[in-house]
PDB file of N, CA and C in Angstrom:
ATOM      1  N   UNK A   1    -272.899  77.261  67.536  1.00  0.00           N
ATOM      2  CA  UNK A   1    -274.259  76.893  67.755  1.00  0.00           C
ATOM      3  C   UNK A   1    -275.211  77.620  66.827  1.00  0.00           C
ATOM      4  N   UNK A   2    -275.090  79.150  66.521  1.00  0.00           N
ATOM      5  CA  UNK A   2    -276.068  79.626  65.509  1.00  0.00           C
ATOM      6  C   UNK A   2    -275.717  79.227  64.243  1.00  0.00           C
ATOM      7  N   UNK A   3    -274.796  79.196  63.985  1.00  0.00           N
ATOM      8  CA  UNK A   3    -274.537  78.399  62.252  1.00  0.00           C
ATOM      9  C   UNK A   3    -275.461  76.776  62.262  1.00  0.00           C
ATOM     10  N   UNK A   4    -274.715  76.003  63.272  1.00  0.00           N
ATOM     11  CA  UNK A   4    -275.383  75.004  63.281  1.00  0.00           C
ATOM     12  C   UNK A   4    -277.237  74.740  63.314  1.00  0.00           C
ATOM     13  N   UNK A   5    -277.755  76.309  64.004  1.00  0.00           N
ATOM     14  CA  UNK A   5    -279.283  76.104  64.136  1.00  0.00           C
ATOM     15  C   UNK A   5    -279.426  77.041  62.907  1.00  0.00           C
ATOM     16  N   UNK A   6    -279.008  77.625  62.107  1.00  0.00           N
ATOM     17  CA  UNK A   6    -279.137  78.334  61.266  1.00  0.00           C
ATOM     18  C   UNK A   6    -279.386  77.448  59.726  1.00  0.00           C
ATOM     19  N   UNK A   7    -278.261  76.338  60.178  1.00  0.00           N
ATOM     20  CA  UNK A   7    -277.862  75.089  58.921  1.00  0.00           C
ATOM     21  C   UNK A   7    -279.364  74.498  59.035  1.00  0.00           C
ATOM     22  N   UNK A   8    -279.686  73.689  60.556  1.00  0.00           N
ATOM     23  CA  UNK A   8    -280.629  72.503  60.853  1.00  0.00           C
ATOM     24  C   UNK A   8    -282.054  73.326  60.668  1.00  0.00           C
ATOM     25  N   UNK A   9    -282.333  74.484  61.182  1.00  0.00           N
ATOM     26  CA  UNK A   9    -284.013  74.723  61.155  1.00  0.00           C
ATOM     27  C   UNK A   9    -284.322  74.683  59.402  1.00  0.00           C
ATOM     28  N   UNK A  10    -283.835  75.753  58.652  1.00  0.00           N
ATOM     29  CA  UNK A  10    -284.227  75.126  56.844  1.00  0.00           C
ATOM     30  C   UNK A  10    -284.515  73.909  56.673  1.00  0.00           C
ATOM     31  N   UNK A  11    -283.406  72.677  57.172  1.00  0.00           N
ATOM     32  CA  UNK A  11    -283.409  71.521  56.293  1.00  0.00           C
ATOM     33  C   UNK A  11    -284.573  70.387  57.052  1.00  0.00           C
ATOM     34  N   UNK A  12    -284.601  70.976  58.849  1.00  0.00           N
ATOM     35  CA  UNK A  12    -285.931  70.063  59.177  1.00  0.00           C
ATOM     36  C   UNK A  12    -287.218  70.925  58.823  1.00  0.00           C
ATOM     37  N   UNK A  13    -287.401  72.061  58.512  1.00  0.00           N
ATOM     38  CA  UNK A  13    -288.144  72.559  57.701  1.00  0.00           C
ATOM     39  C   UNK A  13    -288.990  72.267  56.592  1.00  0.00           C
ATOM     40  N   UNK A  14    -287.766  71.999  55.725  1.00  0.00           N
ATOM     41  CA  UNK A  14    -288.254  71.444  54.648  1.00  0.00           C
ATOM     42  C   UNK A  14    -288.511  69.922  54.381  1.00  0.00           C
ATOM     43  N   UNK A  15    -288.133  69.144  54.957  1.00  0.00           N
ATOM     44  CA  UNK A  15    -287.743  67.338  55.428  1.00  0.00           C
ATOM     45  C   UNK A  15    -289.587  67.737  55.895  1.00  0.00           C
ATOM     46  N   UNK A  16    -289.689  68.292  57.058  1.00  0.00           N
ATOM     47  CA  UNK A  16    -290.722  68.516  57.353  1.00  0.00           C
ATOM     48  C   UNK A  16    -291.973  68.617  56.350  1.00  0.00           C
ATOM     49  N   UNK A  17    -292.151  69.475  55.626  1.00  0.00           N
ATOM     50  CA  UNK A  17    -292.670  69.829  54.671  1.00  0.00           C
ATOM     51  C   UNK A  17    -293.252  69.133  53.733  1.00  0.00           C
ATOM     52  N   UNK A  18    -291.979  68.297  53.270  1.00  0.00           N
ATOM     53  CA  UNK A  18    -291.756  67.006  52.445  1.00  0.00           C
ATOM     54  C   UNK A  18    -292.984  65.778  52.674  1.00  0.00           C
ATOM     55  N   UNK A  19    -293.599  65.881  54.205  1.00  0.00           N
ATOM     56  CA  UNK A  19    -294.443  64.934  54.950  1.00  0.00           C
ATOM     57  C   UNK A  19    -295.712  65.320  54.587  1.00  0.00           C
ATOM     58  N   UNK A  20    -295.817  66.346  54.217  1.00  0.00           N
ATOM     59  CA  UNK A  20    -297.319  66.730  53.945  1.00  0.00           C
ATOM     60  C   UNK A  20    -297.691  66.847  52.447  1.00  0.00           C
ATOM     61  N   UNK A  21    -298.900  65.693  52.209  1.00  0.00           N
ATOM     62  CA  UNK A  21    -299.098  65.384  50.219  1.00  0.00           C
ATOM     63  C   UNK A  21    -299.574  66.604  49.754  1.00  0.00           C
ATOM     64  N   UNK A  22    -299.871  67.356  50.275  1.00  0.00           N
ATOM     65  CA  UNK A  22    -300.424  68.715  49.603  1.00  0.00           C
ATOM     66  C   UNK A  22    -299.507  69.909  48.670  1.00  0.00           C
ATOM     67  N   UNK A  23    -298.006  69.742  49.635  1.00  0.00           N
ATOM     68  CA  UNK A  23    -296.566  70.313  49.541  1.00  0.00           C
ATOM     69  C   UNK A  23    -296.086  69.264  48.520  1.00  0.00           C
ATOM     70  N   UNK A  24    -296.139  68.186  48.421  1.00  0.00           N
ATOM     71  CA  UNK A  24    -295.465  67.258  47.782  1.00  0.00           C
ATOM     72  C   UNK A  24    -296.011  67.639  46.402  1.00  0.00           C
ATOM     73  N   UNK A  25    -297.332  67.441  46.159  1.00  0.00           N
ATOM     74  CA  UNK A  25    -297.967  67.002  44.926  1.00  0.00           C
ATOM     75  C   UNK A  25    -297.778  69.258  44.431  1.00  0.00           C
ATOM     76  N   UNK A  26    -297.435  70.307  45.174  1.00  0.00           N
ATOM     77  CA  UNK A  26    -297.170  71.051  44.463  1.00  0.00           C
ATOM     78  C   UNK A  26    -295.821  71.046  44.100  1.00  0.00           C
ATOM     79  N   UNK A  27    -295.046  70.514  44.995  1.00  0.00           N
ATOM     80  CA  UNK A  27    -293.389  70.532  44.428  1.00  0.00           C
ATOM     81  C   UNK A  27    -293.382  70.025  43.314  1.00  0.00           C
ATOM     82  N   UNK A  28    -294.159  68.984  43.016  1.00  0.00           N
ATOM     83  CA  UNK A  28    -294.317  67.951  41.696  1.00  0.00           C
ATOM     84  C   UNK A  28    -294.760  68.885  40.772  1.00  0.00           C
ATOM     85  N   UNK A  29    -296.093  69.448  41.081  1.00  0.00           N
ATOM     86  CA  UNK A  29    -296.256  70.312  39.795  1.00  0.00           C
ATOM     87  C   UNK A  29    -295.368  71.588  39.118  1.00  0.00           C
ATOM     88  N   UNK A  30    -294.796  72.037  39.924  1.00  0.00           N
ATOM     89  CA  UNK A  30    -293.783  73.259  40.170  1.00  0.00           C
ATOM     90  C   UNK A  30    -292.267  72.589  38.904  1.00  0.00           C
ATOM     91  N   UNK A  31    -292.118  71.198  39.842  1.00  0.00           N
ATOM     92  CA  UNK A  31    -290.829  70.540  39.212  1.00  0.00           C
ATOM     93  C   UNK A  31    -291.513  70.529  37.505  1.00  0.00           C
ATOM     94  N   UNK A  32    -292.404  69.512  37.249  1.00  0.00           N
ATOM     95  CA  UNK A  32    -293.066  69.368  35.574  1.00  0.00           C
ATOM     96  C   UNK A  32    -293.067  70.816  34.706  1.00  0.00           C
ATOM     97  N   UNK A  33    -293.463  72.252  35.593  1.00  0.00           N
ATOM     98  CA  UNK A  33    -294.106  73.164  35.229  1.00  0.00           C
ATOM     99  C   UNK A  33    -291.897  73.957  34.538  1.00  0.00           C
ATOM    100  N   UNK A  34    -291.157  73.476  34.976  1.00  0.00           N
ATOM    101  CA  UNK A  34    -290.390  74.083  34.909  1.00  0.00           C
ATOM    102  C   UNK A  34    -290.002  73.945  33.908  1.00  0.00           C
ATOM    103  N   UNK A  35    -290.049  72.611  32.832  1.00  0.00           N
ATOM    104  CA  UNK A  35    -289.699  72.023  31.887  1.00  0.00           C
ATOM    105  C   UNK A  35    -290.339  73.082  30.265  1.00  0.00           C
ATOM    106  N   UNK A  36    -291.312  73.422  31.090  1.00  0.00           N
ATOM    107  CA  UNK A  36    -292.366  74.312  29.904  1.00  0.00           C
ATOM    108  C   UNK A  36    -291.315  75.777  29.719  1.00  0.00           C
ATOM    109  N   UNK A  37    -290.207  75.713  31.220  1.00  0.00           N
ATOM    110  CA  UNK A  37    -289.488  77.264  30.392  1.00  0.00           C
ATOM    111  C   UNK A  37    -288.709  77.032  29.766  1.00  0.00           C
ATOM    112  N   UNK A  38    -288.845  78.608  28.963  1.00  0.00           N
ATOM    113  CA  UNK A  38    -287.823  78.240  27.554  1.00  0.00           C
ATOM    114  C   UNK A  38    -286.264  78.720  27.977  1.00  0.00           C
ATOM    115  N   UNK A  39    -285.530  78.207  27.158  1.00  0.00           N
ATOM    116  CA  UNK A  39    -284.165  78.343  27.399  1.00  0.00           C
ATOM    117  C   UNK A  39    -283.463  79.827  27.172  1.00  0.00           C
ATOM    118  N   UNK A  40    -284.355  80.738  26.866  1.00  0.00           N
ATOM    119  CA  UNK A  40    -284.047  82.315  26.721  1.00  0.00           C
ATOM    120  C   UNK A  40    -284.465  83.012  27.941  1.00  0.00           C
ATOM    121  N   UNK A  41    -285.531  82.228  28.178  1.00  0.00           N
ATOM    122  CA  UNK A  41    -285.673  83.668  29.628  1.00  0.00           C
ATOM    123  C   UNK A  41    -284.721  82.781  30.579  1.00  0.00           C
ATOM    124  N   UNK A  42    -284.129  81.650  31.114  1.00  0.00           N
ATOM    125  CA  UNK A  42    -283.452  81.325  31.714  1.00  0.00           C
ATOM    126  C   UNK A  42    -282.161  82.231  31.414  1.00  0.00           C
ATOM    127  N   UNK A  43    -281.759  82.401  29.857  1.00  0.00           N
ATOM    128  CA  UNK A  43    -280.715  82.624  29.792  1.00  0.00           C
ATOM    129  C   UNK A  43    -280.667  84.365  30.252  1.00  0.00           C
ATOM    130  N   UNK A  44    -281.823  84.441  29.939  1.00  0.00           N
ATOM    131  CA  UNK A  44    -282.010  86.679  30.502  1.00  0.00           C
ATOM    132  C   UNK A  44    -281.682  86.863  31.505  1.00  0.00           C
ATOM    133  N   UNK A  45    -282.593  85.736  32.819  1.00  0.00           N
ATOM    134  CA  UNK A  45    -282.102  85.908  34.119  1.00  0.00           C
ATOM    135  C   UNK A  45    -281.483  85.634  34.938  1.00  0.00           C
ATOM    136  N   UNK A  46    -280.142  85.195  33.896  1.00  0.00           N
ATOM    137  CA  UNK A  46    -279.184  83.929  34.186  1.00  0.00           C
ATOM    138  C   UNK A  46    -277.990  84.796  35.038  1.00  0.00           C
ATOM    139  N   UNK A  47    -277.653  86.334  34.965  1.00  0.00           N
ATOM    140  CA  UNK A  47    -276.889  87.442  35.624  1.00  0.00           C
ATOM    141  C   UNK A  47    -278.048  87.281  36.706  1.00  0.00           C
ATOM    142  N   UNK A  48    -278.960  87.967  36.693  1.00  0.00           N
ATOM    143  CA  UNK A  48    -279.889  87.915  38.221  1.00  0.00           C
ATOM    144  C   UNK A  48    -279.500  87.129  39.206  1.00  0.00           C
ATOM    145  N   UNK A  49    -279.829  85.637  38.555  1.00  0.00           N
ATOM    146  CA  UNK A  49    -279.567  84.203  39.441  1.00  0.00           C
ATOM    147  C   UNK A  49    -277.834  84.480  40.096  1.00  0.00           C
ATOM    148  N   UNK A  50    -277.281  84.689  38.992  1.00  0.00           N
ATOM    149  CA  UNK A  50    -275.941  84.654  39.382  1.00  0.00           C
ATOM    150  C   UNK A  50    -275.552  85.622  40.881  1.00  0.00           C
ATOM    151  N   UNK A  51    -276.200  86.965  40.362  1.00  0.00           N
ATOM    152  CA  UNK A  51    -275.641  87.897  41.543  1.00  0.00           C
ATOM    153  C   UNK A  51    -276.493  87.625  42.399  1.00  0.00           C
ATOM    154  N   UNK A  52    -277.551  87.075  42.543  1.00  0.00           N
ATOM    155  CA  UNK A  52    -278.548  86.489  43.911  1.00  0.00           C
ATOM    156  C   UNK A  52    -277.468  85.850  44.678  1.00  0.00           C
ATOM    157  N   UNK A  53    -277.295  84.559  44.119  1.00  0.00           N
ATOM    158  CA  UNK A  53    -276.331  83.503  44.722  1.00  0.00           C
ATOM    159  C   UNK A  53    -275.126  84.193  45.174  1.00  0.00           C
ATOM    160  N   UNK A  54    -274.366  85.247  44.512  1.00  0.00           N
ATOM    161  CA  UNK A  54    -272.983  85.651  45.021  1.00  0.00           C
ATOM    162  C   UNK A  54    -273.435  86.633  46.380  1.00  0.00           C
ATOM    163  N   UNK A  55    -274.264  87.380  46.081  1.00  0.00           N
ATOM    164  CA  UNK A  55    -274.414  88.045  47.061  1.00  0.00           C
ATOM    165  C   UNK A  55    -275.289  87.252  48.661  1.00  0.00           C
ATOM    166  N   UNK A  56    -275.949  85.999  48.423  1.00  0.00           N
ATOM    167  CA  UNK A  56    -275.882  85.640  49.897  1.00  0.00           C
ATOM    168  C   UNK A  56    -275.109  84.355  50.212  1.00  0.00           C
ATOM    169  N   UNK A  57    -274.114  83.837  48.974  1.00  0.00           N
ATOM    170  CA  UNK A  57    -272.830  82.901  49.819  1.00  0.00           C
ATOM    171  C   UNK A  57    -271.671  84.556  50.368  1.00  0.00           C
ATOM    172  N   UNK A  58    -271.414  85.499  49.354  1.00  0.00           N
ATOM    173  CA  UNK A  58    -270.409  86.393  50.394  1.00  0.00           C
ATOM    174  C   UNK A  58    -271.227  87.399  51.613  1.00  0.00           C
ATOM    175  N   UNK A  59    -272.707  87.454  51.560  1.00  0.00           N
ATOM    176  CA  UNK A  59    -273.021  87.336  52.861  1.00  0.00           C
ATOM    177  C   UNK A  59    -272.951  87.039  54.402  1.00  0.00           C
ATOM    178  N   UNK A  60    -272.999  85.355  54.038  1.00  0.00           N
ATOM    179  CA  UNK A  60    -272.656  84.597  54.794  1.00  0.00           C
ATOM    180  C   UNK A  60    -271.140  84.499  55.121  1.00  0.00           C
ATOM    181  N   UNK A  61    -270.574  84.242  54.155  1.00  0.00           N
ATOM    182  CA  UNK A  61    -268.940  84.308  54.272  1.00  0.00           C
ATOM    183  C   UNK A  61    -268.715  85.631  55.479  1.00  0.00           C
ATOM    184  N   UNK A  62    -269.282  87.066  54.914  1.00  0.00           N
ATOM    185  CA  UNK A  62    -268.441  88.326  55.878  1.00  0.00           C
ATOM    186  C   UNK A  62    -269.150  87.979  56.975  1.00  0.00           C
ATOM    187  N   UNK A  63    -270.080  87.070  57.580  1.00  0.00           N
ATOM    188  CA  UNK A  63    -270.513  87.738  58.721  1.00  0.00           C
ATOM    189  C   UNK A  63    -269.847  86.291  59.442  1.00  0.00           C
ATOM    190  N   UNK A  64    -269.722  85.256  58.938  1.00  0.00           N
ATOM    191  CA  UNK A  64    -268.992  84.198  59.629  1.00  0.00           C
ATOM    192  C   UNK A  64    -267.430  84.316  59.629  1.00  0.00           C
ATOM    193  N   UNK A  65    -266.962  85.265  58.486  1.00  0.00           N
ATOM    194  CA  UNK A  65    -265.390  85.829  58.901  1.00  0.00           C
ATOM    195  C   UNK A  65    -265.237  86.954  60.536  1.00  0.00           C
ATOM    196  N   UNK A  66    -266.405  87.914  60.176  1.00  0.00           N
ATOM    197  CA  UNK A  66    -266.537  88.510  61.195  1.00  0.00           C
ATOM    198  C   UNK A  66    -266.744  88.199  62.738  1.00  0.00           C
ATOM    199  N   UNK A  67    -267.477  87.447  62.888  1.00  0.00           N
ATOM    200  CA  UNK A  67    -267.947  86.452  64.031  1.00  0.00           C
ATOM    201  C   UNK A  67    -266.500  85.888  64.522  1.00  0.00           C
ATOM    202  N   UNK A  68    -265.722  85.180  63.502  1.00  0.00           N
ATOM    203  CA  UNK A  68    -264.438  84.684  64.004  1.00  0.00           C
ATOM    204  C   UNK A  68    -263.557  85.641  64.327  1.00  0.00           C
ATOM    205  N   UNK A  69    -263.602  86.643  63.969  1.00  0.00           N
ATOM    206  CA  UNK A  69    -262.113  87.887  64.098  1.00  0.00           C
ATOM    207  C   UNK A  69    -263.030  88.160  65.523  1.00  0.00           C
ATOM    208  N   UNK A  70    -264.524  88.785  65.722  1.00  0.00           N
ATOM    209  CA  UNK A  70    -264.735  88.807  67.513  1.00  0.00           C
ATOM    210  C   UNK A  70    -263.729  87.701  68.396  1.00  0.00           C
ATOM    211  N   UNK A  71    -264.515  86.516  67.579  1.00  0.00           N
ATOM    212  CA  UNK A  71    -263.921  85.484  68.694  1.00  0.00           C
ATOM    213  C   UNK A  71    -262.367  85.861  69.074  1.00  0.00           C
ATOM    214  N   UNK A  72    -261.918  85.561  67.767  1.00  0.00           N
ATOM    215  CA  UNK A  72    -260.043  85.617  68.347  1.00  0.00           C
ATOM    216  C   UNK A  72    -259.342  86.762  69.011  1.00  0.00           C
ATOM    217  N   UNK A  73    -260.442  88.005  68.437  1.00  0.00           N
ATOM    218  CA  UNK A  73    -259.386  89.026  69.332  1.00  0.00           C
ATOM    219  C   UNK A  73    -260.791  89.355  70.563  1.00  0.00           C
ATOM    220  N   UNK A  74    -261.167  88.895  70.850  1.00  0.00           N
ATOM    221  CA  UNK A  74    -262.455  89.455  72.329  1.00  0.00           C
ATOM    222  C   UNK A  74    -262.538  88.063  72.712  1.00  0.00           C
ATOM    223  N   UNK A  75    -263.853  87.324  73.017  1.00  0.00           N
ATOM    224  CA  UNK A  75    -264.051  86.016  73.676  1.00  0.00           C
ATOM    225  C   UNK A  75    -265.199  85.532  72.964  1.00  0.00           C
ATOM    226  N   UNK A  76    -265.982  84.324  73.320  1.00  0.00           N
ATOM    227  CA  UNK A  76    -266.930  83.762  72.606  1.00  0.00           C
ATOM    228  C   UNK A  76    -268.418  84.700  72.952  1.00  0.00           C
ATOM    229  N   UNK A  77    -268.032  84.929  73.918  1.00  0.00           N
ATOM    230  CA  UNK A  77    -269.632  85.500  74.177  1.00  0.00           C
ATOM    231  C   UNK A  77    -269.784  86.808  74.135  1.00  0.00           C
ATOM    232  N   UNK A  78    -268.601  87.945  73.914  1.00  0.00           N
ATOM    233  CA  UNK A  78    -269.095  89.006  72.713  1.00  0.00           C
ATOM    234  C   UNK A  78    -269.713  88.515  71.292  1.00  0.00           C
ATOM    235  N   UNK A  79    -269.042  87.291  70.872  1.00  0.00           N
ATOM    236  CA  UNK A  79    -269.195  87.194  69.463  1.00  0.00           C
ATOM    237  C   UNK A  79    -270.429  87.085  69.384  1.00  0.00           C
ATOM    238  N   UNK A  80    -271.483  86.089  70.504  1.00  0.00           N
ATOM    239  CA  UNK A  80    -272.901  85.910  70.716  1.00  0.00           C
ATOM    240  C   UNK A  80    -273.446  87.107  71.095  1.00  0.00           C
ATOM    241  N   UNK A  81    -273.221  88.038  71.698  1.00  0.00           N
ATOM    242  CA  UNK A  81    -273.635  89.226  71.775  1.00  0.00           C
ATOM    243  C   UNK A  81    -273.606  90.481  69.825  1.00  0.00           C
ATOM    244  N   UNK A  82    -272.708  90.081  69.731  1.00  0.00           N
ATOM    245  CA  UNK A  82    -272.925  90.692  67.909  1.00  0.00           C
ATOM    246  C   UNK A  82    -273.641  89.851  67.502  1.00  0.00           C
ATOM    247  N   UNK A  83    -273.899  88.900  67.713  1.00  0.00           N
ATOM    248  CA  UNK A  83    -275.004  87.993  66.566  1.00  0.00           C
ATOM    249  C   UNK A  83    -276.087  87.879  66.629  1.00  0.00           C
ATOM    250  N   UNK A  84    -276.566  88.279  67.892  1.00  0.00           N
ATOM    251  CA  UNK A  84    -277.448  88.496  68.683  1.00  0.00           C
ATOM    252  C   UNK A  84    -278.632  90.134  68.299  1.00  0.00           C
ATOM    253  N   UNK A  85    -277.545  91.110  68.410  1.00  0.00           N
ATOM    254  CA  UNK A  85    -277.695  92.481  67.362  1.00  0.00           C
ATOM    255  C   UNK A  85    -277.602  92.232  65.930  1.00  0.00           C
ATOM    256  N   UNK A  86    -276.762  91.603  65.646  1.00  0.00           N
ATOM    257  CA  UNK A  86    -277.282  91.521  64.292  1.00  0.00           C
ATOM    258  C   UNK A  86    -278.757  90.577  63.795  1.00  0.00           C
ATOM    259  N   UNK A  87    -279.153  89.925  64.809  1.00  0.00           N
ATOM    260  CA  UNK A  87    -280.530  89.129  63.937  1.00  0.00           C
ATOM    261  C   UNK A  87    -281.542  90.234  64.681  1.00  0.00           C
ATOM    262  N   UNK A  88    -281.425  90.991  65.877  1.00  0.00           N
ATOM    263  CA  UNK A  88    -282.260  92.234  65.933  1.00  0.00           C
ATOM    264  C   UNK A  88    -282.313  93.128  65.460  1.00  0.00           C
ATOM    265  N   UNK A  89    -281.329  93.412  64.791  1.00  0.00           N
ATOM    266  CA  UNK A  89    -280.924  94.236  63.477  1.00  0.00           C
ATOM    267  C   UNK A  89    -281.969  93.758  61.968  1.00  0.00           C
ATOM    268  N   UNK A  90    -281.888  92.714  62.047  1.00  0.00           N
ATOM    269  CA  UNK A  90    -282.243  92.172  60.360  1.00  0.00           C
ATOM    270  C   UNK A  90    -284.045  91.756  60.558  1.00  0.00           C
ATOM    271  N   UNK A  91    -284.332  91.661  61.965  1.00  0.00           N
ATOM    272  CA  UNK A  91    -285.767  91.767  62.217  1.00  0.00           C
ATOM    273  C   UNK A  91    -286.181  92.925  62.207  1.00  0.00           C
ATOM    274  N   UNK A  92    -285.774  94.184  62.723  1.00  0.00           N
ATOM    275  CA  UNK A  92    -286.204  95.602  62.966  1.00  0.00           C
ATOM    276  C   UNK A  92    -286.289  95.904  61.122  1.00  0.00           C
ATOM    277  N   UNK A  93    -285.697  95.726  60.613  1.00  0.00           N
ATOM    278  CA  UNK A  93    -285.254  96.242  59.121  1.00  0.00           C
ATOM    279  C   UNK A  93    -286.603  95.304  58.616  1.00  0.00           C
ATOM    280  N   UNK A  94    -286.718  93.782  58.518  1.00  0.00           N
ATOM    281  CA  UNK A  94    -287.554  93.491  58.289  1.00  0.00           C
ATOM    282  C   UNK A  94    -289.488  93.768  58.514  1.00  0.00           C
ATOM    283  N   UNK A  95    -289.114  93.768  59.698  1.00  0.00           N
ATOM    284  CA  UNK A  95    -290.440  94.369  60.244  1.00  0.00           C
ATOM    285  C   UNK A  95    -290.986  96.018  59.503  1.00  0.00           C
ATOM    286  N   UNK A  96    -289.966  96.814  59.508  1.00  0.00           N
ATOM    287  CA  UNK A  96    -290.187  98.255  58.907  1.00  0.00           C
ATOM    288  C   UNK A  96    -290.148  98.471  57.645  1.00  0.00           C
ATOM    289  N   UNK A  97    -289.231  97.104  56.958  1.00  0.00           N
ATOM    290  CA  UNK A  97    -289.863  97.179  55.387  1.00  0.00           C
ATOM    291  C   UNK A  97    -291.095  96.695  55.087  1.00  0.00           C
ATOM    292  N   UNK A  98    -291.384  95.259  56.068  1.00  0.00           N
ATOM    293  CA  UNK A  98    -293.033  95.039  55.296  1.00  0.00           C
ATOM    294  C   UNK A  98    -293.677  96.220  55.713  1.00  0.00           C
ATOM    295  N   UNK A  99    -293.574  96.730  56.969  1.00  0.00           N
ATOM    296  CA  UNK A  99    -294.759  98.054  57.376  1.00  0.00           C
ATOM    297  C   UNK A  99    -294.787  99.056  56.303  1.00  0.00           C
ATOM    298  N   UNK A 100    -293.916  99.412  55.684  1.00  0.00           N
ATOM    299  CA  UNK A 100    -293.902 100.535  54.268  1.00  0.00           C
ATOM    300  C   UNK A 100    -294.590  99.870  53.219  1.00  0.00           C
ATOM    301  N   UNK A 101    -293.995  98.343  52.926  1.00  0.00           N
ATOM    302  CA  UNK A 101    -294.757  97.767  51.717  1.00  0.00           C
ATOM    303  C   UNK A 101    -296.333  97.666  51.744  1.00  0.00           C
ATOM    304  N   UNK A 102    -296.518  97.052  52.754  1.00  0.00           N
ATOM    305  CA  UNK A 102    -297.702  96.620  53.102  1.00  0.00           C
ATOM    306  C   UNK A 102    -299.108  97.991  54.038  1.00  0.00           C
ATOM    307  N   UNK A 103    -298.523  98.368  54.330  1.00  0.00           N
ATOM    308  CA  UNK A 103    -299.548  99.711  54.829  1.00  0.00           C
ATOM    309  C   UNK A 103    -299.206 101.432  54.208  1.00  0.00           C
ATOM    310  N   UNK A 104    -297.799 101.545  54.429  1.00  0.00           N
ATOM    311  CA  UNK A 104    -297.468 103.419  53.813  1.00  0.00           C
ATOM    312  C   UNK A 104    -297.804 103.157  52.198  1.00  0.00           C
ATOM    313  N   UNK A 105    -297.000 102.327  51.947  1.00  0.00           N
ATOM    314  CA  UNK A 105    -297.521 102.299  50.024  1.00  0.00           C
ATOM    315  C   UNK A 105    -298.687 102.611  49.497  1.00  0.00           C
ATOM    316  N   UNK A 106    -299.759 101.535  50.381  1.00  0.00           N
ATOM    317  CA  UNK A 106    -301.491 101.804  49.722  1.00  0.00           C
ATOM    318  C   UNK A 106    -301.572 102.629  50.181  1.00  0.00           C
ATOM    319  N   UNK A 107    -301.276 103.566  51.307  1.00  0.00           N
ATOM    320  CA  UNK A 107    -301.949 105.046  51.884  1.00  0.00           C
ATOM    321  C   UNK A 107    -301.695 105.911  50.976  1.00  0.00           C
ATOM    322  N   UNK A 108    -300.096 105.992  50.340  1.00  0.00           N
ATOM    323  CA  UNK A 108    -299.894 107.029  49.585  1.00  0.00           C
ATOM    324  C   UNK A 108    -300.688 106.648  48.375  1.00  0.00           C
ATOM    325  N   UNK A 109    -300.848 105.459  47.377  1.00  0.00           N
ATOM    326  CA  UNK A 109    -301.698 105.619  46.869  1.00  0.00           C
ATOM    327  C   UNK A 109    -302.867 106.195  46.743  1.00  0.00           C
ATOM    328  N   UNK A 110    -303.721 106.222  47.710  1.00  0.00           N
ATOM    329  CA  UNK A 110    -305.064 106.356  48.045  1.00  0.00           C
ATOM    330  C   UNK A 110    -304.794 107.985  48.230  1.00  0.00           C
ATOM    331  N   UNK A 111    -304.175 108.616  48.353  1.00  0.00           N
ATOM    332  CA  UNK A 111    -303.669 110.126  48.440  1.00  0.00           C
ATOM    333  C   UNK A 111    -303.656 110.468  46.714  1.00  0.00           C
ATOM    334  N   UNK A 112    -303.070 109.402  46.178  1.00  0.00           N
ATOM    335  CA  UNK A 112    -303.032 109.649  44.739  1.00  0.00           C
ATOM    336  C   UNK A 112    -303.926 109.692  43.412  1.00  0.00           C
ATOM    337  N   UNK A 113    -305.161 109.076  44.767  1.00  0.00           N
ATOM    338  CA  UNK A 113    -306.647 109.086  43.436  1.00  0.00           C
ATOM    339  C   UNK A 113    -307.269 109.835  43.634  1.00  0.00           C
TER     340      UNK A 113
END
């Protein structure tokens, strides 16, 4: 069930999205605007792109290998109980990185002028 709502909220998301001309007519400009890059900085950040992509398909891979090794050796609803900690896990982390980005950063600045 979380893979499956994990798969469906992005794609009605964006389907969603798709409905509104405001989103549309920037996807359009975004799509035209891409044509203007040159084929060198693609090629500079062409390792970046690469290890982006590897690192959240084997992401996904360890934590849906993991999820299955709960299941087979415990039951289904430990496995929902780890998955459960883990997205309270990845909110707490989230939440405490924007709070550093977004508020400790400019303070220490402002210490710095």
């Amino acid at each position: 069930g979380a893979l499956l709502v994990s798969i469906l909220v992005p794609a009605l998301s964006f389907l969603l999205s798709l409905l509104f001309k405001r989103i549309r007519v920037l996807l359009f400009d975004v799509y035209n605007n891409l044509k203007n890059i040159s084929i060198f900085f693609i090629k500079s950040i062409s390792t970046y792109i690469a290890m982006a992509i590897y690192s959240s398909i084997l992401r996904s891979m360890c934590y849906l290998l993991i999820r299955n090794k709960i299941i087979l050796d415990f039951d289904i609803e430990t496995a929902g109980l780890w998955e459960a900690m883990s997205k309270i896990s990845m909110f707490y982390m989230v939440f405490f990185s924007s709070l550093v980005t977004l508020y400790l950063l400019p303070q220490f600045e402002h210490l710095n002028q």
